[in-house]
Protein backbone atom coordinates (compact mmCIF):
# COMPACT_ATOMS: atom_id res chain seq x y z
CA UNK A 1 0.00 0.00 0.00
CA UNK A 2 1.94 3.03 -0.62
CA UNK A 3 0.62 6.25 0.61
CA UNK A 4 0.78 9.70 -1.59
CA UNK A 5 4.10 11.92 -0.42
CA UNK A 6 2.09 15.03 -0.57
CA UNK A 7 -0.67 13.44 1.33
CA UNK A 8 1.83 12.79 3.71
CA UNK A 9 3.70 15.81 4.23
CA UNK A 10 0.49 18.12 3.68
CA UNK A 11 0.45 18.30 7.55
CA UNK A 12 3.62 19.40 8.14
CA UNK A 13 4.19 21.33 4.69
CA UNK A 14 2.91 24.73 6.14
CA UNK A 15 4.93 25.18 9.34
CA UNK A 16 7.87 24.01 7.49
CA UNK A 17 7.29 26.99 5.34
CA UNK A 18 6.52 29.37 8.12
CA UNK A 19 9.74 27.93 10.38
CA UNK A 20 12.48 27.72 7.30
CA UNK A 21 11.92 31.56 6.88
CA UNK A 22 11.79 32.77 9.78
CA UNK A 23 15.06 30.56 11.17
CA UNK A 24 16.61 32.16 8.28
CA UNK A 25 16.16 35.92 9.09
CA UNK A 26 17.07 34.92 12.65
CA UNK A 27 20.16 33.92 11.43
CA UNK A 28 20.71 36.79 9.45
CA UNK A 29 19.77 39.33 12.50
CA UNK A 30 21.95 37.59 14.48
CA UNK A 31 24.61 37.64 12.09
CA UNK A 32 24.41 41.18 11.77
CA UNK A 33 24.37 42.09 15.26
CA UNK A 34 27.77 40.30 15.39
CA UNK A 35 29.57 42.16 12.56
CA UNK A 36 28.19 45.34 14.61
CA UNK A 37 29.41 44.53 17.64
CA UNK A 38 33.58 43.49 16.02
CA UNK A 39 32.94 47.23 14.17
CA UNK A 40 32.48 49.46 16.96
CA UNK A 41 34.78 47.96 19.22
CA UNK A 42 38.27 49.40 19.78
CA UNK A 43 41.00 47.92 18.13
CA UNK A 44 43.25 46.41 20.78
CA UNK A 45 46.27 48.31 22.72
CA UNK A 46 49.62 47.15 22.17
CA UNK A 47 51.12 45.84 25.73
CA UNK A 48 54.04 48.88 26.58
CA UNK A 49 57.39 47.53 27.18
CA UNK A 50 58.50 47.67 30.93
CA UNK A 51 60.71 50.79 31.94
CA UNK A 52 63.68 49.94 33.07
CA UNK A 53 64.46 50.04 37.16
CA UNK A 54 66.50 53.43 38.86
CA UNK A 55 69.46 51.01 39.83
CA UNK A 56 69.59 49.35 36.47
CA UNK A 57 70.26 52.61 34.85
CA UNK A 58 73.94 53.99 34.54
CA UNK A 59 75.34 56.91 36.49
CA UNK A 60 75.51 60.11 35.06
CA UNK A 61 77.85 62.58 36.59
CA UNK A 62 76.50 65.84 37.63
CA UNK A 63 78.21 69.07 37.00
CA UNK A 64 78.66 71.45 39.99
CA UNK A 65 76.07 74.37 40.02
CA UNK A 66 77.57 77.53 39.57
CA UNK A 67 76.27 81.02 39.92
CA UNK A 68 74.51 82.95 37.00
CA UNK A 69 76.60 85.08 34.91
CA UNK A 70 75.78 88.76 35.52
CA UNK A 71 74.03 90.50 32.45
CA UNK A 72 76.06 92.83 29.99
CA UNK A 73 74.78 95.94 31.37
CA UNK A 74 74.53 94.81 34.99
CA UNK A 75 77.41 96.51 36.92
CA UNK A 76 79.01 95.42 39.85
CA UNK A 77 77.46 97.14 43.21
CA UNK A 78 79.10 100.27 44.16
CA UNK A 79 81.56 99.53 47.13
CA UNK A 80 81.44 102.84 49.37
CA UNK A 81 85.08 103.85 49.57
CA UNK A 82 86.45 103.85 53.09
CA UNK A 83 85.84 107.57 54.61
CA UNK A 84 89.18 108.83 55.53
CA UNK A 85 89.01 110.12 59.30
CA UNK A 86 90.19 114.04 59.81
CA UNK A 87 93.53 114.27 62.00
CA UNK A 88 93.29 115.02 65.42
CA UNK A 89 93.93 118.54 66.34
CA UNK A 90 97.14 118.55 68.52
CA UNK A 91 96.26 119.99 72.07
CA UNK A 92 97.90 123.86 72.84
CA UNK A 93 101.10 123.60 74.16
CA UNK A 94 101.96 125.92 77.05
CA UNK A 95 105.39 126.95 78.14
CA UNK A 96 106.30 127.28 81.71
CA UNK A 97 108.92 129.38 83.20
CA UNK A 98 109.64 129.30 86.92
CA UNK A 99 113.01 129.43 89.02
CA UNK A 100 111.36 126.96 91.92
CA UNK A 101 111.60 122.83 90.69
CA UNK A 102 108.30 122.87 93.11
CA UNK A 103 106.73 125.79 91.21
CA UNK A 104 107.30 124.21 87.93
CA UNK A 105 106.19 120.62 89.24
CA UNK A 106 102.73 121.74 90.24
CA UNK A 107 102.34 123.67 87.12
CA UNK A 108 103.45 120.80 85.25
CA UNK A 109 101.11 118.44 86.56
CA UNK A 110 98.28 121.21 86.55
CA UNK A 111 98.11 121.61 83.04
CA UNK A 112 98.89 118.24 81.53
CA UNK A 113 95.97 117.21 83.61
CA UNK A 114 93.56 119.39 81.71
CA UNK A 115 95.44 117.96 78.40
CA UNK A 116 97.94 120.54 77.31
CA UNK A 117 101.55 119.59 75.87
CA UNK A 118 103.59 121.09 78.56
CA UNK A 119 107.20 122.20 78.08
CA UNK A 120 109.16 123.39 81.39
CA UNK A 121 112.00 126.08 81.56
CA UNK A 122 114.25 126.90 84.58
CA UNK A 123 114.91 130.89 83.73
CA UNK A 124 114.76 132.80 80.95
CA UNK A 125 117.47 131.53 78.55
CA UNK A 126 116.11 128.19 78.99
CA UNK A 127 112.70 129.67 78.38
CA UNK A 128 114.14 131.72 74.64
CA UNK A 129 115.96 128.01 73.83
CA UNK A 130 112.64 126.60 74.33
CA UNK A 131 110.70 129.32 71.91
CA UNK A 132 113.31 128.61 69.18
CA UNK A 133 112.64 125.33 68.80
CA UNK A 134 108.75 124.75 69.12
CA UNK A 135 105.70 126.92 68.04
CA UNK A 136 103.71 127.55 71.82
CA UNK A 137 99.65 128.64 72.42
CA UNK A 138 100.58 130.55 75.89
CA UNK A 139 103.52 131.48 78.08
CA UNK A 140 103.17 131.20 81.81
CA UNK A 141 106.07 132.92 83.15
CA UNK A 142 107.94 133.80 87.21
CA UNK A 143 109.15 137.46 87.44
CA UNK A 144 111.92 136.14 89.76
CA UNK A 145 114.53 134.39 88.29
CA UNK A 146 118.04 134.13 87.53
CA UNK A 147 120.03 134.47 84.83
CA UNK A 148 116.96 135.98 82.76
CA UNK A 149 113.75 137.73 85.11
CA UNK A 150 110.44 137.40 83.73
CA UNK A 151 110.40 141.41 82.85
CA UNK A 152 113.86 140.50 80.42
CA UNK A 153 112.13 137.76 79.04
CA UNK A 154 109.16 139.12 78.44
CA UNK A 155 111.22 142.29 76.49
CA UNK A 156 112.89 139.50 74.19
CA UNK A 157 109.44 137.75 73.26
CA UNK A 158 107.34 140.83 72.83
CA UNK A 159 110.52 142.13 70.76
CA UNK A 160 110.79 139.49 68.51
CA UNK A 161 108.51 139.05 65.28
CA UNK A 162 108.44 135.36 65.55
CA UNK A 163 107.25 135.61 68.96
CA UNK A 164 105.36 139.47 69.73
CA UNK A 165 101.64 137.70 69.29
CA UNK A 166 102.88 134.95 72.08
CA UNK A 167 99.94 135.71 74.94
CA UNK A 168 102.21 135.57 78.27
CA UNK A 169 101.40 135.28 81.66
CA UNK A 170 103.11 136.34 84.55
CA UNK A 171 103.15 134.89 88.19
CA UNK A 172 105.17 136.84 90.83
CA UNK A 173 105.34 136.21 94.59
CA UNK A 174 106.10 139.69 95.84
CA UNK A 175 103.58 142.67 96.03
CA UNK A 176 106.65 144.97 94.46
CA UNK A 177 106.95 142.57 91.43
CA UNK A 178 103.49 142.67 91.03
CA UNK A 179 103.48 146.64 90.85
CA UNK A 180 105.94 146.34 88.34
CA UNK A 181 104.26 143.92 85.96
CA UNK A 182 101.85 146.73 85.62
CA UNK A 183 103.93 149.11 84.03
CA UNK A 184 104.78 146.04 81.29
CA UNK A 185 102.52 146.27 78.49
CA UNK A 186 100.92 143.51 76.04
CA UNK A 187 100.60 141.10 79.49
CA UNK A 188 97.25 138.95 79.35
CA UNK A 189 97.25 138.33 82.97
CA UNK A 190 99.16 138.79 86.31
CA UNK A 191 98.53 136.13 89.38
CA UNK A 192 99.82 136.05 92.59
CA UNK A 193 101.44 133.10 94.08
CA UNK A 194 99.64 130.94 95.91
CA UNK A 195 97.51 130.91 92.18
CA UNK A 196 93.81 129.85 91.98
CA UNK A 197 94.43 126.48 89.87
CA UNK A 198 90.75 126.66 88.30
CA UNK A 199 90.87 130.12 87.82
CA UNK A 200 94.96 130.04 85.90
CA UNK A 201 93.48 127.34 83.92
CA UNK A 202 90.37 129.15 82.20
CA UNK A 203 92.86 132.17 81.49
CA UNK A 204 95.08 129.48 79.64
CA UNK A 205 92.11 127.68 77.81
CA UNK A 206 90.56 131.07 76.97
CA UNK A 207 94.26 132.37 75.35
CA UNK A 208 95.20 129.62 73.88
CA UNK A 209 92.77 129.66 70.98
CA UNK A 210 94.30 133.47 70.14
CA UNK A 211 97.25 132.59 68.67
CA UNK A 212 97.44 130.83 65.32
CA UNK A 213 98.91 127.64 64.72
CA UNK A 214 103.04 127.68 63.44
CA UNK A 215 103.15 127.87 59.28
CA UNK A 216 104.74 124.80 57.91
């Protein structure tokens, strides 16, 4: 008995037709999807090679740092030069003429304490020795002496042109010396032994700017 092939198949003949199709535009979807997916994806990175370690590198020496150079129109700073200090002015020296090593020991020690250059004389040669060789601010002077007296001595300086603006002092012990000095012109003082130290000095300090200093 042999049955007919279409009467066979006619039962399964239209889903066949309906599930070939439509397997076959799954597949195709699918498909697509998959070429979509391998086009936007990013190509892949390249592994980087590995950096070599710090003690696996070699040494490189390092030069010394030195400072900048100074720019072509820079100048140096300006060093101040040194200020030069004025000389000292030398203090008045006084000349001292007295007979008496006591006298002329206290007057010594008088003035150099109140910073005078002190020269000492014995009479009045000594004192005209003394004159020759150094330029003086005052001369304190005894009346009473040998050799040369204060009046003689005082003749010679006022008498002289290297000395005649010499301010002199005189210092007498006697009240008849004293009377005497009077008569002597050109004297800026007269004191009377025992002398007022504080007063002899501010006579001194006070004369001793009048004359001016020697003339190289």
């Amino acid at each position: 008995m042999f049955f007919d092939l279409p009467d066979l198949l006619g039962p399964y003949l239209l889903p066949l037709l309906i599930a070939v199709p439509l397997a076959i535009v799954v597949f195709i979807i699918s498909t697509r999807r998959g070429d979509d997916r391998d086009v936007g994806a990013a190509p892949p990175v390249p592994s980087r090679p590995a950096l070599p370690k710090a003690q696996d590198l070699p040494a490189v020496p390092v030069a010394p740092a030195q400072a900048p150079a100074p720019f072509a129109n820079e100048s140096a700073p300006a060093v101040p030069a040194a200020t030069q200090a004025e000389p000292a002015k030398p203090a008045p020296a006084v000349l001292l003429v007295d007979d008496s090593a006591v006298a002329r020991a206290k007057l010594g020690k008088l003035f150099e304490g109140a910073g005078y250059r002190v020269t000492l004389a014995k009479d009045g040669l000594e004192a005209l020795d003394r004159l020759a060789e150094q330029h003086f601010s005052v001369m304190v002077t005894d009346l009473e002496m040998p050799n040369k007296d204060g009046f003689e001595l005082i003749a010679d300086v006022q008498g002289s042109m290297a000395t005649e603006d010499l301010p002199i002092i005189a210092i007498t012990g006697h009240d008849e010396m004293q009377a005497r000095v009077h008569q002597v012109q050109g004297l800026y003082g007269i004191f009377k032994k025992p002398w007022n130290d504080r007063e002899l000095l501010k006579r001194v300090e006070t004369l001793s700017n009048l004359r001016p200093a020697a003339r190289q």
